[in-house]
PDB file of N, CA and C in Angstrom:
ATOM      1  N   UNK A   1       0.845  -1.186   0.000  1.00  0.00           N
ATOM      2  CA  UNK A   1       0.000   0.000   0.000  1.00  0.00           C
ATOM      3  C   UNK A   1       0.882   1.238   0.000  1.00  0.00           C
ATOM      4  N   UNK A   2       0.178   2.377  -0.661  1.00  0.00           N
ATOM      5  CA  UNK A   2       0.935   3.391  -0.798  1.00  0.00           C
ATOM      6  C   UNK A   2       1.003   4.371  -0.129  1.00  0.00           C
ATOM      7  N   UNK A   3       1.413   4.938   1.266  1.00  0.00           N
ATOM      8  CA  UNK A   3       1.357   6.030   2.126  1.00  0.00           C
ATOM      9  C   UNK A   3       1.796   7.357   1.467  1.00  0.00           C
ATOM     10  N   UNK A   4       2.033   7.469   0.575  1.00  0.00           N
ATOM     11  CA  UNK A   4       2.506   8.896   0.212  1.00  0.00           C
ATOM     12  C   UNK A   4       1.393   9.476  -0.305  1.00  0.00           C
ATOM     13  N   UNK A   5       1.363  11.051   0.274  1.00  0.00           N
ATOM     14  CA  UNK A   5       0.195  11.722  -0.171  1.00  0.00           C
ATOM     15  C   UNK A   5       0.791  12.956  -1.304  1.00  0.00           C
ATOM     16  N   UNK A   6       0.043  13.447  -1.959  1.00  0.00           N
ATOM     17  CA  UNK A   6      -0.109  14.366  -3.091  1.00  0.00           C
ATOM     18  C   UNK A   6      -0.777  15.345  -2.350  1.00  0.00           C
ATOM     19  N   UNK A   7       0.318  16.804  -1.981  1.00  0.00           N
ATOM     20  CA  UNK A   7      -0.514  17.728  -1.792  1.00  0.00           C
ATOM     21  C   UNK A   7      -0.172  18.763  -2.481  1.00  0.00           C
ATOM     22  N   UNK A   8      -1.470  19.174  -2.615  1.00  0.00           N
ATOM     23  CA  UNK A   8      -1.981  20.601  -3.556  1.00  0.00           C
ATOM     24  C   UNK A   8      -2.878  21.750  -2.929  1.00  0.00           C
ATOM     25  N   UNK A   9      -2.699  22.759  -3.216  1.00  0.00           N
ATOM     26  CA  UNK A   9      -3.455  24.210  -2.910  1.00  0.00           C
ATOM     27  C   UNK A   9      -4.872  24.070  -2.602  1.00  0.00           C
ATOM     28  N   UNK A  10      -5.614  25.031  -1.668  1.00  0.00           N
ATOM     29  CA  UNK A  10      -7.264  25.007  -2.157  1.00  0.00           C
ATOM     30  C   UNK A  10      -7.924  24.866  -3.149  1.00  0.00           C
ATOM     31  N   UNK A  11      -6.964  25.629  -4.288  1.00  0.00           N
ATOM     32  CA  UNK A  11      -8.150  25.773  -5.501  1.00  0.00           C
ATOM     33  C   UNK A  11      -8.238  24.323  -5.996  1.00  0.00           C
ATOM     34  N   UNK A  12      -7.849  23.553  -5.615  1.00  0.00           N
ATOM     35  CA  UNK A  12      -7.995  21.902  -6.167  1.00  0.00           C
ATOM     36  C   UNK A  12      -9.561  21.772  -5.961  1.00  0.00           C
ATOM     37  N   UNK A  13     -10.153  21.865  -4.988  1.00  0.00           N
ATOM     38  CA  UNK A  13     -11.795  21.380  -5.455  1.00  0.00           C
ATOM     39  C   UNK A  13     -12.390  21.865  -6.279  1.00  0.00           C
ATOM     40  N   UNK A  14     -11.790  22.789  -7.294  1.00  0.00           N
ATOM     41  CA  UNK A  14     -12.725  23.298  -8.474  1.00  0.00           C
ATOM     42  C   UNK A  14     -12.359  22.275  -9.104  1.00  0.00           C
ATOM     43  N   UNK A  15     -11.034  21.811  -9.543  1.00  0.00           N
ATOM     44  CA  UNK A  15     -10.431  21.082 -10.241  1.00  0.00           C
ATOM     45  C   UNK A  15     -10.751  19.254 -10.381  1.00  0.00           C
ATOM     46  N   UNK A  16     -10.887  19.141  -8.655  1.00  0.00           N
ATOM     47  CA  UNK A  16     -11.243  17.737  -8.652  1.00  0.00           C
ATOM     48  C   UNK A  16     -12.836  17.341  -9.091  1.00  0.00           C
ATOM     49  N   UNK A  17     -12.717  15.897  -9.501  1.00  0.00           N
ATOM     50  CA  UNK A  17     -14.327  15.834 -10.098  1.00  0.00           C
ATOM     51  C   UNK A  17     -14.786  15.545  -9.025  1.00  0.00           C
ATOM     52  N   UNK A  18     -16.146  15.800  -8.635  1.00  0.00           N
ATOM     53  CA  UNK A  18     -16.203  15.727  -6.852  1.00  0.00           C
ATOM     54  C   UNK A  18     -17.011  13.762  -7.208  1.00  0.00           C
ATOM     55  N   UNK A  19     -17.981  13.893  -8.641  1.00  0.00           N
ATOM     56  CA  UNK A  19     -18.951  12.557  -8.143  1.00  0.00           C
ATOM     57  C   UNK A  19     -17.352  11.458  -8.205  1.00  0.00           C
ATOM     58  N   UNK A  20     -16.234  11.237  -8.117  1.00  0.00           N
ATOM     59  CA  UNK A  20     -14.913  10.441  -8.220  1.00  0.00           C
ATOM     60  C   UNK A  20     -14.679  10.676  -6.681  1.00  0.00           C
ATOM     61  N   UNK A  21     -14.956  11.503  -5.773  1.00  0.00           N
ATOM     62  CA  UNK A  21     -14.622  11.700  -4.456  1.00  0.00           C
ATOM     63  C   UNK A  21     -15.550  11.087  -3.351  1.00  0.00           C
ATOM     64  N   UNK A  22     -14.861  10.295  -2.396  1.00  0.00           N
ATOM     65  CA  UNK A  22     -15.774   8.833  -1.662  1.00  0.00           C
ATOM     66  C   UNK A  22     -15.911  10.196  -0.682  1.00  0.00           C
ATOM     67  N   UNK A  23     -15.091  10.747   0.036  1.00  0.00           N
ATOM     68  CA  UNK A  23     -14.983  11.429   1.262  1.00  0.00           C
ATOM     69  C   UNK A  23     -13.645  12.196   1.235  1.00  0.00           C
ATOM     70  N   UNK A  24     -14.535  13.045   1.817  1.00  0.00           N
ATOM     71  CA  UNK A  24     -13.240  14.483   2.743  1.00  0.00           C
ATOM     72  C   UNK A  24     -13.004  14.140   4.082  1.00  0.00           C
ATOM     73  N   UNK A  25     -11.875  13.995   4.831  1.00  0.00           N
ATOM     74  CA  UNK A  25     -11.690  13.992   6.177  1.00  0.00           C
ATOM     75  C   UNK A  25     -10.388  14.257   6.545  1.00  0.00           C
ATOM     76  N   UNK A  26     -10.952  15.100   7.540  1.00  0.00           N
ATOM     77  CA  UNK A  26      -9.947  15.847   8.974  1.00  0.00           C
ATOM     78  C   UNK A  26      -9.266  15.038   8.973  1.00  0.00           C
ATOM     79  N   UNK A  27      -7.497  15.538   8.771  1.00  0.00           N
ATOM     80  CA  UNK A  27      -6.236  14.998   9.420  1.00  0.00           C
ATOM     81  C   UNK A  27      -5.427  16.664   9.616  1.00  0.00           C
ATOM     82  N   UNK A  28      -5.468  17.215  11.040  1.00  0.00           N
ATOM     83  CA  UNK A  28      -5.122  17.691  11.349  1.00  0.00           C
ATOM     84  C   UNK A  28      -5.472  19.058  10.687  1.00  0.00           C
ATOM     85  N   UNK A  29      -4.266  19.668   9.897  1.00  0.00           N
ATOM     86  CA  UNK A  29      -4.246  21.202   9.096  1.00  0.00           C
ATOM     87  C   UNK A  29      -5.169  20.877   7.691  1.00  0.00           C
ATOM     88  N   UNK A  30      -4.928  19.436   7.366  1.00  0.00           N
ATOM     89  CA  UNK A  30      -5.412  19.283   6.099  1.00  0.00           C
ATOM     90  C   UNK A  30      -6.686  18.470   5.975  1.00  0.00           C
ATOM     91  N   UNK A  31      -6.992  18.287   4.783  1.00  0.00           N
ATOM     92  CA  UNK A  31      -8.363  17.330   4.203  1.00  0.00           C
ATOM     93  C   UNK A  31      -7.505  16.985   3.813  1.00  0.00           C
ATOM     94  N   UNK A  32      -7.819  15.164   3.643  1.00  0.00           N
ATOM     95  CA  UNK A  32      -7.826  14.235   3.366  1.00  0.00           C
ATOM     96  C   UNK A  32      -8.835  13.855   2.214  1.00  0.00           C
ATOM     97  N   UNK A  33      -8.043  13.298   1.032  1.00  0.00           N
ATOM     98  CA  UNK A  33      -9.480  13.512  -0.198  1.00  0.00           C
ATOM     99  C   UNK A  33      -9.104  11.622  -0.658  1.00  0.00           C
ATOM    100  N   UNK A  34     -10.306  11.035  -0.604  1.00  0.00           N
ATOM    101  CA  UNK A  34     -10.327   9.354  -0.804  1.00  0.00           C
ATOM    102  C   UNK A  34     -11.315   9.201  -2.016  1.00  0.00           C
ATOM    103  N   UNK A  35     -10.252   8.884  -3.384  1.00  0.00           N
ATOM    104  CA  UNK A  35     -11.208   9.294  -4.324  1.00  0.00           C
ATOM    105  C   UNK A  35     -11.415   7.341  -4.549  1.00  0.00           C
ATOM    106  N   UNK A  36     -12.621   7.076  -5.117  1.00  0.00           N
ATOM    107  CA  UNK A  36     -13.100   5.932  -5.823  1.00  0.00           C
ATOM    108  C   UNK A  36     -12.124   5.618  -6.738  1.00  0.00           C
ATOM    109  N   UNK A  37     -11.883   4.083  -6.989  1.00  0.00           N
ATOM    110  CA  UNK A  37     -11.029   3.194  -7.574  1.00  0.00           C
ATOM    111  C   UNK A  37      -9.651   3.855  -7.501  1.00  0.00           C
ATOM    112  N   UNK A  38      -8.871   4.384  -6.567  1.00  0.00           N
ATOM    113  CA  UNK A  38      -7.398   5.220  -6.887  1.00  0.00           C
ATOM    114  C   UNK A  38      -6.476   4.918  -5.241  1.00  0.00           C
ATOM    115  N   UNK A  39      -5.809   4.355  -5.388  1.00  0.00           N
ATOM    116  CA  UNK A  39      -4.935   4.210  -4.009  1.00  0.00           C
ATOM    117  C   UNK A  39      -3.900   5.792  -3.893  1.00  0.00           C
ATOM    118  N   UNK A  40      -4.104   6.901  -5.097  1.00  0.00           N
ATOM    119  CA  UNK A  40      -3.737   8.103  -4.390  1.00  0.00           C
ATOM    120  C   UNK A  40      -4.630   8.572  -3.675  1.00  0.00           C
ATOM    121  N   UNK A  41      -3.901   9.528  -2.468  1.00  0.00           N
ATOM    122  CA  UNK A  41      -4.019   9.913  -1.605  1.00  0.00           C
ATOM    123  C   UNK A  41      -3.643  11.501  -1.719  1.00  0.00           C
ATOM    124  N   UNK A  42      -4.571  12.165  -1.408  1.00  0.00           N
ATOM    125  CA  UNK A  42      -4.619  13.751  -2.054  1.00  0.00           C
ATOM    126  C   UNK A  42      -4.539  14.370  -0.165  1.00  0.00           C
ATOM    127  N   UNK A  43      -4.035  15.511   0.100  1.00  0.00           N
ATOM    128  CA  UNK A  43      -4.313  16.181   0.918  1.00  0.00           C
ATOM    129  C   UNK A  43      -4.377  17.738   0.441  1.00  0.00           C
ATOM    130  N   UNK A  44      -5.150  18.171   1.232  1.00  0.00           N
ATOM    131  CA  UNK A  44      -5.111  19.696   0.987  1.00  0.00           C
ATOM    132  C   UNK A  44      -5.453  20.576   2.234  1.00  0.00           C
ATOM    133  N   UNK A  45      -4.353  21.509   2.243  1.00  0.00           N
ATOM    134  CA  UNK A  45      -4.086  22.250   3.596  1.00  0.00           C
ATOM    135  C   UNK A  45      -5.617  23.331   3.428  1.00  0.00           C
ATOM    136  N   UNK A  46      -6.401  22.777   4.748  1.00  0.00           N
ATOM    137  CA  UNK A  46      -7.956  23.656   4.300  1.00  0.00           C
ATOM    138  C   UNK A  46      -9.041  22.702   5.706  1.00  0.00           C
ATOM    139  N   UNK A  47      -9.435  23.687   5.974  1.00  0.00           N
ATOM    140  CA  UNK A  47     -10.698  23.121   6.801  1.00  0.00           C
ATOM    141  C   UNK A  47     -11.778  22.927   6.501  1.00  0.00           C
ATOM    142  N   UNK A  48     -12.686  21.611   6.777  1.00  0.00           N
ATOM    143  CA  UNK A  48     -13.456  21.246   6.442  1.00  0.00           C
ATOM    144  C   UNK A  48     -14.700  22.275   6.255  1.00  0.00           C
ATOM    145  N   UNK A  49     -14.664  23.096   7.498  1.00  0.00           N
ATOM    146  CA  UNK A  49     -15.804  24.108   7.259  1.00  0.00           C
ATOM    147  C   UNK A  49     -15.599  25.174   6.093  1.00  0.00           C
ATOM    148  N   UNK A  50     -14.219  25.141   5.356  1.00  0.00           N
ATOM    149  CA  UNK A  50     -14.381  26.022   3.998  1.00  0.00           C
ATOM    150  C   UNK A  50     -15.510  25.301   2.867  1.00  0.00           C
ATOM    151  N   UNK A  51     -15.069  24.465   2.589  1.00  0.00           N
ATOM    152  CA  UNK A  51     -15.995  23.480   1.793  1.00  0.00           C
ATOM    153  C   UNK A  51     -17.204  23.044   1.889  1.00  0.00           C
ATOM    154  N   UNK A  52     -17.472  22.698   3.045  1.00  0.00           N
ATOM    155  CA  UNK A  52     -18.817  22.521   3.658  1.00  0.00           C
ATOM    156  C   UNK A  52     -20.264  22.921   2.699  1.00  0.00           C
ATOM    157  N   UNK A  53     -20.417  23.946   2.845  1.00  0.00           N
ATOM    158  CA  UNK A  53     -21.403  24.588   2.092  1.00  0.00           C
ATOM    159  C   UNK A  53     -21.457  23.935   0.433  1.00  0.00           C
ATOM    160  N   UNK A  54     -20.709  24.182  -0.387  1.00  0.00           N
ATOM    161  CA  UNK A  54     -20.262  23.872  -1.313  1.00  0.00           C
ATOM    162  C   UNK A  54     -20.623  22.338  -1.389  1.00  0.00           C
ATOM    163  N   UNK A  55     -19.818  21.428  -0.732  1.00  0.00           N
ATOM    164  CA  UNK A  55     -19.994  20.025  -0.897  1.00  0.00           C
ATOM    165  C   UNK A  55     -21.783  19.567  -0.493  1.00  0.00           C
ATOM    166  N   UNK A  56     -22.818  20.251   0.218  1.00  0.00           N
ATOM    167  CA  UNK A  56     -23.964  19.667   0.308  1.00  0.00           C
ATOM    168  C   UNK A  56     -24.263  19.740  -0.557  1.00  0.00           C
ATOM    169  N   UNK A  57     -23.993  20.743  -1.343  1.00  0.00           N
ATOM    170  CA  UNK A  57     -24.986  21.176  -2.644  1.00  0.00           C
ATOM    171  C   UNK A  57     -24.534  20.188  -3.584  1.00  0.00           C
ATOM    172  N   UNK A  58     -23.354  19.334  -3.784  1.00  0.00           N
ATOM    173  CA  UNK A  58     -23.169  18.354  -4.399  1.00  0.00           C
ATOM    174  C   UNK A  58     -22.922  16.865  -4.237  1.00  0.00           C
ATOM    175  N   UNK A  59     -24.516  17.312  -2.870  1.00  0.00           N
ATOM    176  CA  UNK A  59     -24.744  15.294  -2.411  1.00  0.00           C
ATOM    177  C   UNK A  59     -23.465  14.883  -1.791  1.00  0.00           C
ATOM    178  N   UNK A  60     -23.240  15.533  -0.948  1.00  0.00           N
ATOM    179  CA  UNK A  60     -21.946  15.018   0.486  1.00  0.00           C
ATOM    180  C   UNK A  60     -22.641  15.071   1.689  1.00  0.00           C
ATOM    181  N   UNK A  61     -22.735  14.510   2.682  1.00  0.00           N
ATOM    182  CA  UNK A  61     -23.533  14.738   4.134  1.00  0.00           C
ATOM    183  C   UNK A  61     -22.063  14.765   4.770  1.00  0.00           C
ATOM    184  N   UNK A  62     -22.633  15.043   6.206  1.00  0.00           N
ATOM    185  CA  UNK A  62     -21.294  15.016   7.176  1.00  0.00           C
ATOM    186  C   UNK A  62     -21.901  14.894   8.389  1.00  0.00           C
ATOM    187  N   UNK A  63     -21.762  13.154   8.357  1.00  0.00           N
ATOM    188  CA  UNK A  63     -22.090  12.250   9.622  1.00  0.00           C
ATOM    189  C   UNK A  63     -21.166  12.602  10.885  1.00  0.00           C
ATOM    190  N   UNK A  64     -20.459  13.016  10.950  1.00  0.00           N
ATOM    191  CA  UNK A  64     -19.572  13.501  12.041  1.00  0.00           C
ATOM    192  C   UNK A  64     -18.574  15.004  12.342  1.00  0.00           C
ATOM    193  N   UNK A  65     -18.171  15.594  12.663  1.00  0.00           N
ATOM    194  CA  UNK A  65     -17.995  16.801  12.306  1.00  0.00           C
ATOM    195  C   UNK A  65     -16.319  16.370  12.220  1.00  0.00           C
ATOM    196  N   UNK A  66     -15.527  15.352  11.499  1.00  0.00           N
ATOM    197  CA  UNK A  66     -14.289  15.457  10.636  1.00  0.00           C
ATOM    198  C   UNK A  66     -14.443  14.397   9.513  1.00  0.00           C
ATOM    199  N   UNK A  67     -15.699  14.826   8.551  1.00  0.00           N
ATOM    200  CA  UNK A  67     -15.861  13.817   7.438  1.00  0.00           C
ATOM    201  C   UNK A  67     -16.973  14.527   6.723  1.00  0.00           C
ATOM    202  N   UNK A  68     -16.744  14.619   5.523  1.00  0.00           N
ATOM    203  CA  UNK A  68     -18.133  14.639   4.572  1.00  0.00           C
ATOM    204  C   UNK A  68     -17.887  13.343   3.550  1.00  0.00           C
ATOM    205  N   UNK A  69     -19.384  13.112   3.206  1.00  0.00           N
ATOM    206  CA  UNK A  69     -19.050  11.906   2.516  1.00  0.00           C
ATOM    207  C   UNK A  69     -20.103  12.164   1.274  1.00  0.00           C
ATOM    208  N   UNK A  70     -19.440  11.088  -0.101  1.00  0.00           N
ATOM    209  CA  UNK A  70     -20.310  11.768  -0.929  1.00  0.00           C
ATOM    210  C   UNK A  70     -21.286  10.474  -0.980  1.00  0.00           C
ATOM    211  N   UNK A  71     -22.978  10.749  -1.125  1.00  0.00           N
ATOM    212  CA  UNK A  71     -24.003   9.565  -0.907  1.00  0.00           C
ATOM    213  C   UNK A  71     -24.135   8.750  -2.420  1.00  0.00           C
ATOM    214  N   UNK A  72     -23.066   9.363  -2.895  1.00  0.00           N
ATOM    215  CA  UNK A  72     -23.229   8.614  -4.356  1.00  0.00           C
ATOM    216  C   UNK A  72     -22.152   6.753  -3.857  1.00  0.00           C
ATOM    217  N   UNK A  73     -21.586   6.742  -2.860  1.00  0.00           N
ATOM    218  CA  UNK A  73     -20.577   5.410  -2.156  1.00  0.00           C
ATOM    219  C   UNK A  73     -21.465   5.600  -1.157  1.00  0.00           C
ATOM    220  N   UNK A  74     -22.497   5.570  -0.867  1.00  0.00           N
ATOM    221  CA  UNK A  74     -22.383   4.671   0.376  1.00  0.00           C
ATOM    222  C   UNK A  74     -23.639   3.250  -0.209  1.00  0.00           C
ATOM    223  N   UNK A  75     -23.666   2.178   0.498  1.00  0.00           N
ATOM    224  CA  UNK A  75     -23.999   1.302   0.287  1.00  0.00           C
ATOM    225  C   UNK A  75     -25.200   1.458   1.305  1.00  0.00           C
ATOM    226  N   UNK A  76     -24.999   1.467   2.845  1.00  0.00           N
ATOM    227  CA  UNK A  76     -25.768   1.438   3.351  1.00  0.00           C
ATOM    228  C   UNK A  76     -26.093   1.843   4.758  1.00  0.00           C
ATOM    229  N   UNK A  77     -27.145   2.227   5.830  1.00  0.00           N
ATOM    230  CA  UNK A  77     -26.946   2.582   7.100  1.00  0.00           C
ATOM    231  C   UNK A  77     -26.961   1.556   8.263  1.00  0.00           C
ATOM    232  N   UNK A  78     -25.464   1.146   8.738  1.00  0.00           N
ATOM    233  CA  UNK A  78     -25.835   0.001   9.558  1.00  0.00           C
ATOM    234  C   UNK A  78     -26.481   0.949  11.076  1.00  0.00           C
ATOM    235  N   UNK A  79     -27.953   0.655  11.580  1.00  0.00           N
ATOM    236  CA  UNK A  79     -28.342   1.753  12.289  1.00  0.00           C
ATOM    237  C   UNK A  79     -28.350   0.930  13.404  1.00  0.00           C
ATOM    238  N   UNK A  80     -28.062  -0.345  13.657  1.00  0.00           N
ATOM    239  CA  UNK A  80     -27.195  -0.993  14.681  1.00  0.00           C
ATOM    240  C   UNK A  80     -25.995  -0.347  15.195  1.00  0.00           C
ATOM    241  N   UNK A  81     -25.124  -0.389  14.534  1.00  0.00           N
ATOM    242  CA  UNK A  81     -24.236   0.573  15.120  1.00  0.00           C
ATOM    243  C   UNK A  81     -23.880   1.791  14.840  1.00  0.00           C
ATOM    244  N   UNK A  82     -24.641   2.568  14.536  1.00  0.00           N
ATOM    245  CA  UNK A  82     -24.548   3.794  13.922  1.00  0.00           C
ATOM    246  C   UNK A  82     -23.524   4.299  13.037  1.00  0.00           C
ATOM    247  N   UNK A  83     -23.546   3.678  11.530  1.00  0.00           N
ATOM    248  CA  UNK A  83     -22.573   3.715  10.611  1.00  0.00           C
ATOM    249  C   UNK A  83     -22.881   3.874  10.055  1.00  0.00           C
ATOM    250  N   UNK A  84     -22.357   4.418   9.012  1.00  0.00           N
ATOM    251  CA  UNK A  84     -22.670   4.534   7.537  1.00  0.00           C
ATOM    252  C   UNK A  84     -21.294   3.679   6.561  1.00  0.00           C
ATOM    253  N   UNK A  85     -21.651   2.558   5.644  1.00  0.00           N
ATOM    254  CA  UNK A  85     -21.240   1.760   5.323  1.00  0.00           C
ATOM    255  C   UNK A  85     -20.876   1.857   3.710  1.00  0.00           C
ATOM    256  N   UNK A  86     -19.517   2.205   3.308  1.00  0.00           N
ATOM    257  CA  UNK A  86     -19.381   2.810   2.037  1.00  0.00           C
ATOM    258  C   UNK A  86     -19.182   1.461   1.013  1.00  0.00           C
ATOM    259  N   UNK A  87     -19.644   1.833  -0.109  1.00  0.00           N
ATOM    260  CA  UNK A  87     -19.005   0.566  -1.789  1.00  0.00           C
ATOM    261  C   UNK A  87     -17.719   0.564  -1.190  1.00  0.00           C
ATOM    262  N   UNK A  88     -16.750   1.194  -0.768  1.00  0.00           N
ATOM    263  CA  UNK A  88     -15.567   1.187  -0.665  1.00  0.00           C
ATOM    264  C   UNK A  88     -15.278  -0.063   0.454  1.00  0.00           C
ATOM    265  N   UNK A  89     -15.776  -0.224   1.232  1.00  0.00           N
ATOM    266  CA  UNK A  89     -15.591  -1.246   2.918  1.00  0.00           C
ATOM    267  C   UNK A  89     -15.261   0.094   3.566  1.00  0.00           C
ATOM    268  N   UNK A  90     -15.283   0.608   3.380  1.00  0.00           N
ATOM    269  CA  UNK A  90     -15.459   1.996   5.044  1.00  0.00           C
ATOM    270  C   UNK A  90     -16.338   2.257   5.648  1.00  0.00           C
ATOM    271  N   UNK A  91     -16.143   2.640   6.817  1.00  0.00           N
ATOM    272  CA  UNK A  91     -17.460   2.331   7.802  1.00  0.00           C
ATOM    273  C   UNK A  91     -17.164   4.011   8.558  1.00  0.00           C
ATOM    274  N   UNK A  92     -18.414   4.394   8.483  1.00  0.00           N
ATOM    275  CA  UNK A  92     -18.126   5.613   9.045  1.00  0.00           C
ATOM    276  C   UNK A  92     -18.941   6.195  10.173  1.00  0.00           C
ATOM    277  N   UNK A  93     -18.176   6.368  11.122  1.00  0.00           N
ATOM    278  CA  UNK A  93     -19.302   6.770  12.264  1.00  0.00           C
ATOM    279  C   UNK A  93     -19.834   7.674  12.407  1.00  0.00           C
ATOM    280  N   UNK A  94     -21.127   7.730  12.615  1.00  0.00           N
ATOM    281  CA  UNK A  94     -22.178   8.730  12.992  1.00  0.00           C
ATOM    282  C   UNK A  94     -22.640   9.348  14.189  1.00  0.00           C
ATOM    283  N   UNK A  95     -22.596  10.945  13.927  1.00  0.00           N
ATOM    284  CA  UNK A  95     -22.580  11.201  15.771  1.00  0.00           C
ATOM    285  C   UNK A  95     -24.027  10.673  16.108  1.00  0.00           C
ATOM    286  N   UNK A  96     -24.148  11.030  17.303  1.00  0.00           N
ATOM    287  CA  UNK A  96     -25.650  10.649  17.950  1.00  0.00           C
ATOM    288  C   UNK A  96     -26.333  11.920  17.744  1.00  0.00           C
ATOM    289  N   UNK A  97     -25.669  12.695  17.788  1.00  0.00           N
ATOM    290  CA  UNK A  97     -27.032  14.313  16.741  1.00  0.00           C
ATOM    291  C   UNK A  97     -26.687  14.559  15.456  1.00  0.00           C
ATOM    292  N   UNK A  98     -26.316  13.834  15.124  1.00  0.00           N
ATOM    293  CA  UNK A  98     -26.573  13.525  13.466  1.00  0.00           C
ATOM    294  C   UNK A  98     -26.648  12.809  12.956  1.00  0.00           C
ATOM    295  N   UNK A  99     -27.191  11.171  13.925  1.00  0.00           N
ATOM    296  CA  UNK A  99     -27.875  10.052  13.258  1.00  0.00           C
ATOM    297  C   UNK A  99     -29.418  10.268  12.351  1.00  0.00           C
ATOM    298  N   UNK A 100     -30.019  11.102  12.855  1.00  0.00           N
ATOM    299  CA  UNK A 100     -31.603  11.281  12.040  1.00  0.00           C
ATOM    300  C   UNK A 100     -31.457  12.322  11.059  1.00  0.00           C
ATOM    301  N   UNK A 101     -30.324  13.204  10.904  1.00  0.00           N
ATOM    302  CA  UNK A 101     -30.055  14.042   9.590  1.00  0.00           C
ATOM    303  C   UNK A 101     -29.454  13.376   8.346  1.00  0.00           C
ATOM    304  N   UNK A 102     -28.617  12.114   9.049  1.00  0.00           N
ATOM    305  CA  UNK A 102     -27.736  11.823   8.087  1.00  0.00           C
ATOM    306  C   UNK A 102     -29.368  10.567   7.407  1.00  0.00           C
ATOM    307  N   UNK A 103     -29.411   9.853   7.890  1.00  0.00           N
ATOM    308  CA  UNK A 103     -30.748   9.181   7.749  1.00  0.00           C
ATOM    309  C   UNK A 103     -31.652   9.458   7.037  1.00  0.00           C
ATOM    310  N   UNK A 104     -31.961  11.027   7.158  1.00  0.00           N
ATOM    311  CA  UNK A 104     -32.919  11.892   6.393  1.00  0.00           C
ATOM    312  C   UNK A 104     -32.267  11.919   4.804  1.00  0.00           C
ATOM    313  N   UNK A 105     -31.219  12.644   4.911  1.00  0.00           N
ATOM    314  CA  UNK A 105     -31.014  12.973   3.889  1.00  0.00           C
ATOM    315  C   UNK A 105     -30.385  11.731   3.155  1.00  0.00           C
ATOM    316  N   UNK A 106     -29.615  10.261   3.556  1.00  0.00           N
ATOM    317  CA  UNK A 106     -29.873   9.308   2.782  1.00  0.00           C
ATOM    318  C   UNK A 106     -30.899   8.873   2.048  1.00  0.00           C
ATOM    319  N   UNK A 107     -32.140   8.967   2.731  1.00  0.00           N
ATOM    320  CA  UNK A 107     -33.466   8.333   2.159  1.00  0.00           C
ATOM    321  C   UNK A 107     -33.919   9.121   0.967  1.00  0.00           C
ATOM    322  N   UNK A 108     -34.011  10.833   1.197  1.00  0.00           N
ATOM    323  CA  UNK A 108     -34.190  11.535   0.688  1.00  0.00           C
ATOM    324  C   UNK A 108     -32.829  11.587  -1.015  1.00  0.00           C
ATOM    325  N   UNK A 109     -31.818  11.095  -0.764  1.00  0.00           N
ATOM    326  CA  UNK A 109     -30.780  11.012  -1.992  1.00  0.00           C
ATOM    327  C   UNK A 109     -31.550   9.831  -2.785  1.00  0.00           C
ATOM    328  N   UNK A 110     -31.774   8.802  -1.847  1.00  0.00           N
ATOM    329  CA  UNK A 110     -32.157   7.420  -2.421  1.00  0.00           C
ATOM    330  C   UNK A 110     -33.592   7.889  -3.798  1.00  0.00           C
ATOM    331  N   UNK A 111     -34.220   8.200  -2.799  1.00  0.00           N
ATOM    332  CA  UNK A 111     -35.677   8.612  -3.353  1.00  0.00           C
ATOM    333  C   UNK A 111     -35.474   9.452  -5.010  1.00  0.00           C
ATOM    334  N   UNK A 112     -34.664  10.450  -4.445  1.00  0.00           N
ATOM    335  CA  UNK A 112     -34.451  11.290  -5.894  1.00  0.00           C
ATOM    336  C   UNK A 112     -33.923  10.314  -6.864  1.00  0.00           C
ATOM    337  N   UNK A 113     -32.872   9.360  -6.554  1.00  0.00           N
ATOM    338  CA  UNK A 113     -32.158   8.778  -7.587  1.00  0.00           C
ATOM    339  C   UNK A 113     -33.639   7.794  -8.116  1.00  0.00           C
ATOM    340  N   UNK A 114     -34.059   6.755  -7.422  1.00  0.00           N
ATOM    341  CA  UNK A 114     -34.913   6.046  -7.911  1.00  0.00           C
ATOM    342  C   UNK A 114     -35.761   6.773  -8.882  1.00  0.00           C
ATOM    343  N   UNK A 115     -36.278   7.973  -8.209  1.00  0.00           N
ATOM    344  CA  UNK A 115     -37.576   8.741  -9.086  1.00  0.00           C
ATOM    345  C   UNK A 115     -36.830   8.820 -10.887  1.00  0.00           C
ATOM    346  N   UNK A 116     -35.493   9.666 -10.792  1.00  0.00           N
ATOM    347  CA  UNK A 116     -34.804   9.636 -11.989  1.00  0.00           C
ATOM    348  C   UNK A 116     -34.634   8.530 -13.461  1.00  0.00           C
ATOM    349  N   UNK A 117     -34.576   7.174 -12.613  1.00  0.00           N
ATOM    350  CA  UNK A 117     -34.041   6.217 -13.310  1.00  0.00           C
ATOM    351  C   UNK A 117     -35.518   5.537 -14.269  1.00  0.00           C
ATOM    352  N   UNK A 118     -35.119   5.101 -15.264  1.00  0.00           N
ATOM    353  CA  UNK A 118     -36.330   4.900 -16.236  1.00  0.00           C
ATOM    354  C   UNK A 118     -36.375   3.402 -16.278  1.00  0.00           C
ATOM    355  N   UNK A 119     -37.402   2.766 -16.390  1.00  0.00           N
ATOM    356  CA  UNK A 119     -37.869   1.545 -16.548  1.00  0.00           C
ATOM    357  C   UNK A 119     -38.765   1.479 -17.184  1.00  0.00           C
ATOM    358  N   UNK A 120     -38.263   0.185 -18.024  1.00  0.00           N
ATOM    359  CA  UNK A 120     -38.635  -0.185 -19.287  1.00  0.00           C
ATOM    360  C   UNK A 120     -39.823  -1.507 -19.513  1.00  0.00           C
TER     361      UNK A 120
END
C-alpha cells in the first residue's frame, strides 16, 4: 500500500471531479481527499468548514464533524451501530445528533435517484 500523499493548494476542489470523491476527512491542518477506484491519496491544507457549504450542494452529508461523505458510495446505514457503510468497505461513524439528519437525507438522496431512473 501506498502512504505517500499528493498535496496541492485550495483551488484543487474546483479542479477535482467531486462525483470520483468517496470522502473528505480531517487529518489535522489538512483534508484528506479518498477518491473511488485510486490508491492516491490527495491532501489539501484547508478546513473542512471552507468546503462545507459547497460540498452539500453536491450530495456530500457530514455524519460527524471530521468527514463529509459523498451519498453517491455509500452502500448502506448500519443503524445498529450507527454507521454509515461505504461501496468502498469503510465504515463511518455517525454522531448521535446527526444520526436522524444523516438518515434523512440518505433516504431523501435514495428517493431522488430512484424517481430519476427509467424503466422499461
Amino acid at each position: 500500500m501506498n502512504n505517500n500523499y499528493t498535496c496541492i493548494s485550495n483551488e484543487v476542489l474546483d479542479e477535482l471531479i467531486l462525483h470520483k470523491v468517496v470522502f473528505f476527512k480531517v487529518n489535522g491542518h489538512y483534508l484528506e481527499v479518498k477518491l473511488a477506484m485510486s490508491d492516491l491519496k490527495i491532501k489539501i491544507r484547508a478546513s473542512l468548514k471552507t468546503y462545507k457549504d459547497r460540498l452539500i450542494e453536491k450530495n456530500f452529508i457530514n455524519p460527524n464533524q471530521s468527514i463529509m461523505i459523498n451519498l453517491l458510495y455509500v452502500k448502506e446505514i448500519d443503524k445498529v451501530n450507527k454507521k454509515v457503510v461505504m461501496h468502498t468497505g469503510d465504515m463511518i461513524d455517525i454522531s448521535r445528533d446527526k444520526y436522524k439528519e444523516v438518515l434523512t437525507q440518505y433516504i431523501k438522496y435514495i428517493g431522488k435517484y430512484e424517481e430519476s431512473v427509467d424503466f422499461i
